[in-house]
Every structure is written in C-alpha cells, then in structure tokens.
PDB file of N, CA and C in Angstrom:
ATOM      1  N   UNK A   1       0.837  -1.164   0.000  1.00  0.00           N
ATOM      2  CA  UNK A   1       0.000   0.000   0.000  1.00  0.00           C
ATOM      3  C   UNK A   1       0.896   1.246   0.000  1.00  0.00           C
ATOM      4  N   UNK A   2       0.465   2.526  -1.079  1.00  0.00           N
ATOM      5  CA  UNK A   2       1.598   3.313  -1.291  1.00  0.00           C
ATOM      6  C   UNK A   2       0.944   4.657  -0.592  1.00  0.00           C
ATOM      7  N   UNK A   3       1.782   5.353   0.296  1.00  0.00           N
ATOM      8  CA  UNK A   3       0.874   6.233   1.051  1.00  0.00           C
ATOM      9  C   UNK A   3       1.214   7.333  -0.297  1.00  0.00           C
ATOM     10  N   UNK A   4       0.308   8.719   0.310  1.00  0.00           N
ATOM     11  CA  UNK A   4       0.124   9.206  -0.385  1.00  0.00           C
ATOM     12  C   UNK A   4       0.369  11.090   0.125  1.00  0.00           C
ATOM     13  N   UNK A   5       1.142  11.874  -0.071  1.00  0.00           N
ATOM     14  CA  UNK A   5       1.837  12.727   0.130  1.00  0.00           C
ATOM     15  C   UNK A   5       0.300  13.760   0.461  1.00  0.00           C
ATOM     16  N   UNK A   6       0.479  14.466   1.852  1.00  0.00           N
ATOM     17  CA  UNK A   6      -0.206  15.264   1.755  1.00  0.00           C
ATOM     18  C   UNK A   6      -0.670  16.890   1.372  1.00  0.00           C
ATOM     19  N   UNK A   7       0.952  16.929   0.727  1.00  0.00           N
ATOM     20  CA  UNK A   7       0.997  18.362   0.333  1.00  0.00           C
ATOM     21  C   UNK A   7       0.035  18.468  -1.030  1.00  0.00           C
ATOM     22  N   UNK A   8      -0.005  20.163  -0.939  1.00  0.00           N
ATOM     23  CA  UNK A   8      -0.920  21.103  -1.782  1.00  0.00           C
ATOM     24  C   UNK A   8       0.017  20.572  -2.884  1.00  0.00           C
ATOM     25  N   UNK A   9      -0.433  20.499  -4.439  1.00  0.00           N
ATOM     26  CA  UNK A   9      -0.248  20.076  -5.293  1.00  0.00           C
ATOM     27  C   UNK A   9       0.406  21.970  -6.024  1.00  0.00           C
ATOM     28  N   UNK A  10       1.490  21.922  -6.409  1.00  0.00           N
ATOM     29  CA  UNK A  10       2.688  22.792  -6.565  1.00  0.00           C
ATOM     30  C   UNK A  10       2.022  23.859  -7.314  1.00  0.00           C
ATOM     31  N   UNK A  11       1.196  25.092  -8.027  1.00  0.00           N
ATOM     32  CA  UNK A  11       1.016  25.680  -8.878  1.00  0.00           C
ATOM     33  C   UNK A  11       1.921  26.359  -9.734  1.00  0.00           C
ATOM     34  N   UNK A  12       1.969  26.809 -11.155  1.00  0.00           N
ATOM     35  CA  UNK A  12       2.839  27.486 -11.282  1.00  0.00           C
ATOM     36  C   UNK A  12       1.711  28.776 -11.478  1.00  0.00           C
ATOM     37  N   UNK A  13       3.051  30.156 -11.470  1.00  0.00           N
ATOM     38  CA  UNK A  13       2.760  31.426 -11.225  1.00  0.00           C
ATOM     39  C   UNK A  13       2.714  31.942  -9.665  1.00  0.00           C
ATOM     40  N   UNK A  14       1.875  33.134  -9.433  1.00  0.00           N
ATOM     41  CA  UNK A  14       1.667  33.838  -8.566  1.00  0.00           C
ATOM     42  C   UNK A  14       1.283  33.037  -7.498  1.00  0.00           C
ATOM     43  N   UNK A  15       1.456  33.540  -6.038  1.00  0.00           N
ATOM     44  CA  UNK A  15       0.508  32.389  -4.837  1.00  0.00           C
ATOM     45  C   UNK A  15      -1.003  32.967  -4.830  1.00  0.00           C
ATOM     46  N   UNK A  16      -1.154  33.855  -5.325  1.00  0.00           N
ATOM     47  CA  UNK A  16      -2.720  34.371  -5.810  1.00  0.00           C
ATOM     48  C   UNK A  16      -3.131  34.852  -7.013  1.00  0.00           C
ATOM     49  N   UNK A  17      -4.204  34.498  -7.376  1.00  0.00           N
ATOM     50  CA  UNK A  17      -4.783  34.669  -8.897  1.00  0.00           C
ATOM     51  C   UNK A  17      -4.919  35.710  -8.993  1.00  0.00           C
ATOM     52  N   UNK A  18      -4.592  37.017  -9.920  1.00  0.00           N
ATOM     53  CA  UNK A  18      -4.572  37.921 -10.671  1.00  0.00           C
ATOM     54  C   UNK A  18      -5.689  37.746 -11.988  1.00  0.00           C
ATOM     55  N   UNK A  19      -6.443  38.680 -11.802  1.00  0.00           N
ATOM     56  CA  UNK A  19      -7.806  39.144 -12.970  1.00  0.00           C
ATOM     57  C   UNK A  19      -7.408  40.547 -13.792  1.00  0.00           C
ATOM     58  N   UNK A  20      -8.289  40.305 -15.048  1.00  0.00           N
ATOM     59  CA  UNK A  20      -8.345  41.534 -15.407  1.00  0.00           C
ATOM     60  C   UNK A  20      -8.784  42.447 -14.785  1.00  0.00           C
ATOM     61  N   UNK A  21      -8.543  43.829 -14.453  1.00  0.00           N
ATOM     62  CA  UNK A  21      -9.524  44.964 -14.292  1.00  0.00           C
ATOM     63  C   UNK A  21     -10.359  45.197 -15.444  1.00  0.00           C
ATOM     64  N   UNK A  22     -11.791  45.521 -14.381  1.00  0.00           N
ATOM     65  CA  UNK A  22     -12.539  46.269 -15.510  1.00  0.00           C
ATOM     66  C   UNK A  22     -12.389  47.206 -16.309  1.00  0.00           C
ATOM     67  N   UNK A  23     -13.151  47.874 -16.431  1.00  0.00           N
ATOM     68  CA  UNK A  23     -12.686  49.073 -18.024  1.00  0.00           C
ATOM     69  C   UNK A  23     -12.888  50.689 -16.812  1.00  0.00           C
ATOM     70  N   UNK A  24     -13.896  50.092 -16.143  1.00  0.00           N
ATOM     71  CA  UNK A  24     -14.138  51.373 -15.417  1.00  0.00           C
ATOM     72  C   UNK A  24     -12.938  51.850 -14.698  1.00  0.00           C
ATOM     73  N   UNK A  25     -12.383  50.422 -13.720  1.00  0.00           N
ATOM     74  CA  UNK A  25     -10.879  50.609 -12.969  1.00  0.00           C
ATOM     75  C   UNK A  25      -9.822  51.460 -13.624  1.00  0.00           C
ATOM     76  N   UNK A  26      -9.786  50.561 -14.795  1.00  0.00           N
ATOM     77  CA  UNK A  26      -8.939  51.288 -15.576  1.00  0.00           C
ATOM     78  C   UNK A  26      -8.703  52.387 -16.355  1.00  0.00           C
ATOM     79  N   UNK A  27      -9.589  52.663 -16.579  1.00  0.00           N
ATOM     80  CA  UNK A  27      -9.886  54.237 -16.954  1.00  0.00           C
ATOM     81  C   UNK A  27      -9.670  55.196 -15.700  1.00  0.00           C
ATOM     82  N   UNK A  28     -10.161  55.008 -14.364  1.00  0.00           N
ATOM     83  CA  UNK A  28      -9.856  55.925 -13.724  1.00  0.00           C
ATOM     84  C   UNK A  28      -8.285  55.707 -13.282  1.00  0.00           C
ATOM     85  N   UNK A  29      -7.854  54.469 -12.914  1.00  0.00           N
ATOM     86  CA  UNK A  29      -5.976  54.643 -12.919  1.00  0.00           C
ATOM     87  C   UNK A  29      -5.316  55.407 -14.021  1.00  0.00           C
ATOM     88  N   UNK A  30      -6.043  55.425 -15.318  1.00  0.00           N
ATOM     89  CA  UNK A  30      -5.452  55.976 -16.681  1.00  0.00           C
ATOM     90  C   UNK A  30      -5.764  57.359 -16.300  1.00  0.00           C
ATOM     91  N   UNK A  31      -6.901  58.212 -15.843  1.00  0.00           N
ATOM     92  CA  UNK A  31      -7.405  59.452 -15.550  1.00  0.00           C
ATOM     93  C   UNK A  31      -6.517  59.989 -14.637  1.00  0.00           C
ATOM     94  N   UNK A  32      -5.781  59.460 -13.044  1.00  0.00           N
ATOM     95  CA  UNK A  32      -5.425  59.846 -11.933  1.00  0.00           C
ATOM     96  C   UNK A  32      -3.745  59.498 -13.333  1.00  0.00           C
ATOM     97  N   UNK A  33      -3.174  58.839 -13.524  1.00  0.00           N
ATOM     98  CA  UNK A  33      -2.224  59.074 -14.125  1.00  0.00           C
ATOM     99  C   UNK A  33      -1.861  60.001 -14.987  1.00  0.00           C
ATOM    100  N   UNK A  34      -2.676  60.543 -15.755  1.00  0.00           N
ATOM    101  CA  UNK A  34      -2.632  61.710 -17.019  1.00  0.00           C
ATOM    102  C   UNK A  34      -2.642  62.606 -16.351  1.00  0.00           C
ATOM    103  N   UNK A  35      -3.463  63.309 -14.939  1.00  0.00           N
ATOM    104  CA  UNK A  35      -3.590  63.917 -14.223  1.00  0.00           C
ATOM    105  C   UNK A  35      -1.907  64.294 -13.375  1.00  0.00           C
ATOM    106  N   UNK A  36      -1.653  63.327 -13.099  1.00  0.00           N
ATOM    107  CA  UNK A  36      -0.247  63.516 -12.317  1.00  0.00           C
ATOM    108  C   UNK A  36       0.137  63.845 -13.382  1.00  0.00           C
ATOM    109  N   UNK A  37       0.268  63.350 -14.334  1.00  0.00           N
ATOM    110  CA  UNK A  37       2.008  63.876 -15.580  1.00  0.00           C
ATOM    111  C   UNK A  37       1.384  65.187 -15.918  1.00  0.00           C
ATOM    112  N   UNK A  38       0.411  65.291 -16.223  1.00  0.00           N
ATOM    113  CA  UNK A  38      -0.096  66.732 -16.696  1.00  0.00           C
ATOM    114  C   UNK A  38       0.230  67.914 -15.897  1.00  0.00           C
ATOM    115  N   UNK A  39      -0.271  67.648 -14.518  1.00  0.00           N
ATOM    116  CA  UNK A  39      -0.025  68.202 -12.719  1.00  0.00           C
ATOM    117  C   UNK A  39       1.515  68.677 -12.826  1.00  0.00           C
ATOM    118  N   UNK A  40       2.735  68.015 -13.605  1.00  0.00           N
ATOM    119  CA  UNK A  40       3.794  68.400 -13.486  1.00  0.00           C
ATOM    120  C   UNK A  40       4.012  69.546 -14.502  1.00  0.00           C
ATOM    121  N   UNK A  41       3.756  70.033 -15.569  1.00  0.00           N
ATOM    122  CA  UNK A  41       3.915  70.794 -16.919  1.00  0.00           C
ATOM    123  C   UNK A  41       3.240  72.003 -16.482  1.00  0.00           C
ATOM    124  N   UNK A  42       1.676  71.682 -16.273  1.00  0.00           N
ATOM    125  CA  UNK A  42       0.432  72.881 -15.649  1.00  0.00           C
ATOM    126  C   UNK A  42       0.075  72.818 -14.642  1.00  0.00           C
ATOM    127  N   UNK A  43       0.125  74.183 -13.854  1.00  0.00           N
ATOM    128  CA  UNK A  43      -0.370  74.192 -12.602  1.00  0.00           C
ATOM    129  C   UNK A  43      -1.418  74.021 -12.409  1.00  0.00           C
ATOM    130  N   UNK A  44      -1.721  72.862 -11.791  1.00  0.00           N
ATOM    131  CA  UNK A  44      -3.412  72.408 -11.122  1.00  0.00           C
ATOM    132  C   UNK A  44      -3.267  72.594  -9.694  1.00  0.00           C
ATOM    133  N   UNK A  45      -4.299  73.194  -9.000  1.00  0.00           N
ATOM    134  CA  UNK A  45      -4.145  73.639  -7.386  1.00  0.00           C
ATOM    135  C   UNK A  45      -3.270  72.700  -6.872  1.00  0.00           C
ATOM    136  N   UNK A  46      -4.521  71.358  -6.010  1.00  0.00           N
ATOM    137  CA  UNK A  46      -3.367  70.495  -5.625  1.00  0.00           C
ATOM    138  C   UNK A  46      -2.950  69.367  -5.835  1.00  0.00           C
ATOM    139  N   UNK A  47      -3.164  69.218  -7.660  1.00  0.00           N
ATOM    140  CA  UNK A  47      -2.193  67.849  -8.098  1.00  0.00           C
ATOM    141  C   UNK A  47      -0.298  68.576  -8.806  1.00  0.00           C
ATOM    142  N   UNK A  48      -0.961  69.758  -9.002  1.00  0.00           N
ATOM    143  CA  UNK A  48       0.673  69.856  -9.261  1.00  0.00           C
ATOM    144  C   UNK A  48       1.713  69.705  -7.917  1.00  0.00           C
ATOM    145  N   UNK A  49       1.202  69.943  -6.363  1.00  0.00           N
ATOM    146  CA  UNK A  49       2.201  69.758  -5.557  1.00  0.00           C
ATOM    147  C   UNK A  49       2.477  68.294  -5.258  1.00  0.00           C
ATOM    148  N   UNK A  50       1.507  67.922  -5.481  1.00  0.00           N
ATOM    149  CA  UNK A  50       1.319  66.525  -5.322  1.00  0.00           C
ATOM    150  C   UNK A  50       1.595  65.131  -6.115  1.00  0.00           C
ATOM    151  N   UNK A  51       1.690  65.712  -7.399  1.00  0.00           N
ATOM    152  CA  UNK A  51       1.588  64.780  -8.574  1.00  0.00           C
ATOM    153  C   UNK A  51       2.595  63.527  -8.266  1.00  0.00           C
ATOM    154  N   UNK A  52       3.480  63.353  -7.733  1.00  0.00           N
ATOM    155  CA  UNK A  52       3.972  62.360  -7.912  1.00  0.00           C
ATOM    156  C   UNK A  52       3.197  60.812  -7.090  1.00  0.00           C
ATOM    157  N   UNK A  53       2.427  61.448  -5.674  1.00  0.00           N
ATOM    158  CA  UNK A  53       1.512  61.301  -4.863  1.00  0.00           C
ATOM    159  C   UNK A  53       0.521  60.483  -6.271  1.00  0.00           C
ATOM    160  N   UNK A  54      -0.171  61.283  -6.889  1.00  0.00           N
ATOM    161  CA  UNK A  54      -1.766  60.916  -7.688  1.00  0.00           C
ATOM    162  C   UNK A  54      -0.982  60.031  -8.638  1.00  0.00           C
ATOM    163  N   UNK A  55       0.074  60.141  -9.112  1.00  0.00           N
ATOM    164  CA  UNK A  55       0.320  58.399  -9.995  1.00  0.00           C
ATOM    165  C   UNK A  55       0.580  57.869  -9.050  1.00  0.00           C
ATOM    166  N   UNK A  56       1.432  57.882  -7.783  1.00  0.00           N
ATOM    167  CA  UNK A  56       1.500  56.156  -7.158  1.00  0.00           C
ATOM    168  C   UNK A  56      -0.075  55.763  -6.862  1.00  0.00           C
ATOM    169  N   UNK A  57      -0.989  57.066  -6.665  1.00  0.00           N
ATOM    170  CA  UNK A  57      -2.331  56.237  -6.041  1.00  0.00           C
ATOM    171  C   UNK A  57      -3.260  55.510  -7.616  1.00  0.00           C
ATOM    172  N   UNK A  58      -2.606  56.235  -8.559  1.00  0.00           N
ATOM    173  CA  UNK A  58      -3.393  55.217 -10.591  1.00  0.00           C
ATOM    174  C   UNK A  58      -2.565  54.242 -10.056  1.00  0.00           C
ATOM    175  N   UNK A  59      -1.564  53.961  -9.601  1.00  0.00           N
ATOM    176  CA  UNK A  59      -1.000  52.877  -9.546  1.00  0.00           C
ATOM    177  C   UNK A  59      -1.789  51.482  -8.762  1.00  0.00           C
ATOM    178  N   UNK A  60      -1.630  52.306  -7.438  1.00  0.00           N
ATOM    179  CA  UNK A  60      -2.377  51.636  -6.488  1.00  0.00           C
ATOM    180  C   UNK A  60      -3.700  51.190  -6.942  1.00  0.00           C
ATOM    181  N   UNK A  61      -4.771  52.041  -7.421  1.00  0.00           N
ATOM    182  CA  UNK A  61      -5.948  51.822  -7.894  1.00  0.00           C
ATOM    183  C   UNK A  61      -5.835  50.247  -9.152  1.00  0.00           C
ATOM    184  N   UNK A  62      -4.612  50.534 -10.269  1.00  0.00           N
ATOM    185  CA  UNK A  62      -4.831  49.531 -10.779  1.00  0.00           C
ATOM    186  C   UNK A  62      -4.608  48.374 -10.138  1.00  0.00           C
ATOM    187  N   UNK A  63      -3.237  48.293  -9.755  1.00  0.00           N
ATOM    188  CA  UNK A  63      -2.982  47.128  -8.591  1.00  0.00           C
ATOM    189  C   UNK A  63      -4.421  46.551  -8.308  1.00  0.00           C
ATOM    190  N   UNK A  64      -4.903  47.185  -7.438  1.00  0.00           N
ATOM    191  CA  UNK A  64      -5.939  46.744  -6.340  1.00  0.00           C
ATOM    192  C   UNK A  64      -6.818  46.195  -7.385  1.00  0.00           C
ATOM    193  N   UNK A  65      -7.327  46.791  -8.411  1.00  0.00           N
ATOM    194  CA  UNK A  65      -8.351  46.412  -9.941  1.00  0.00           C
ATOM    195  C   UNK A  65      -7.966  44.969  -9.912  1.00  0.00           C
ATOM    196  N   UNK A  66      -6.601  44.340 -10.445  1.00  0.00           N
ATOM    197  CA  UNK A  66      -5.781  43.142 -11.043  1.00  0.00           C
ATOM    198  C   UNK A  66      -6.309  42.212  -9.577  1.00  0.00           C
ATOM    199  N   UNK A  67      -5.966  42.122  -8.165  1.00  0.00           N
ATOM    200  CA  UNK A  67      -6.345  41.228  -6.842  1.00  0.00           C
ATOM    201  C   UNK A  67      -7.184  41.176  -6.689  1.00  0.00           C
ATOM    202  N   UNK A  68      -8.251  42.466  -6.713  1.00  0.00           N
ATOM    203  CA  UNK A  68      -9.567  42.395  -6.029  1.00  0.00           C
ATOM    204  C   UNK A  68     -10.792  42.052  -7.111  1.00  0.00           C
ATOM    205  N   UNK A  69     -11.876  40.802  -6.797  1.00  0.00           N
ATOM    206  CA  UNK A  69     -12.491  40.320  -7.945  1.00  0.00           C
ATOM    207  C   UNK A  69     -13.659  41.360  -7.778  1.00  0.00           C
ATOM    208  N   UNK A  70     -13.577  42.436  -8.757  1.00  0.00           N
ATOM    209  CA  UNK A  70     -14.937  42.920  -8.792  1.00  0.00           C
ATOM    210  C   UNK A  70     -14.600  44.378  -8.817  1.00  0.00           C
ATOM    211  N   UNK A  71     -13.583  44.289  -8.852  1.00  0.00           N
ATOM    212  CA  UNK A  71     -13.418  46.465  -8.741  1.00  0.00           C
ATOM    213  C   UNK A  71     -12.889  46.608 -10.109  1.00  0.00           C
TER     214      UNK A  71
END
C-alpha cells in the first residue's frame, strides 16, 4: 500500500490569482495618471504639488483592480 503525500499540489505562477480589471478601474488609474504627468507641466491647485503622490495612487488603484475580484 503506497501512502500518499499530503501536500498542496505545486502551482505554477503567482501564490494568488490575478484578474483583469474592468474598463471602469482602468480608466480611472489611466485618468489619476494623465492627471499627475499633466499636474507636473500645468499648474493644477493640488495635483501639481502633489503629482507624484496621484500616480502612485493610478497605480495603487490599478494594482488593487488586477487582486480584487470585482473592482
């Protein structure tokens, strides 16, 4: 009788599944991004002090789009 190993069976890739973002997600990470690069050239109140701030958060926003099922 051959025992039988109880480990999780190996996946390849990520240790968590990654999705598309929707169109909506992504459009607003694409919006908060154009916004920052723009924020640097023309003064906008407070994305030009900030701009480097409003792309890491398009960033963040997409991120979170790709993990989270449904945003």
């Amino acid at each position: 009788m051959a025992f039988r190993s109880r480990q999780r069976p190996r996946s390849r890739g990520w240790f968590f599944r990654t999705k598309q973002p929707h169109h909506f997600t992504f459009l607003i990470a694409l919006a908060l991004a154009l916004l920052g690069i723009v924020g640097t050239r023309i003064h906008i109140d407070y994305v030009s002090t900030n701009a480097f701030w409003v792309v890491v958060a398009a960033y963040v926003v997409l991120a979170l789009g790709t993990v989270i099922d449904g945003l």
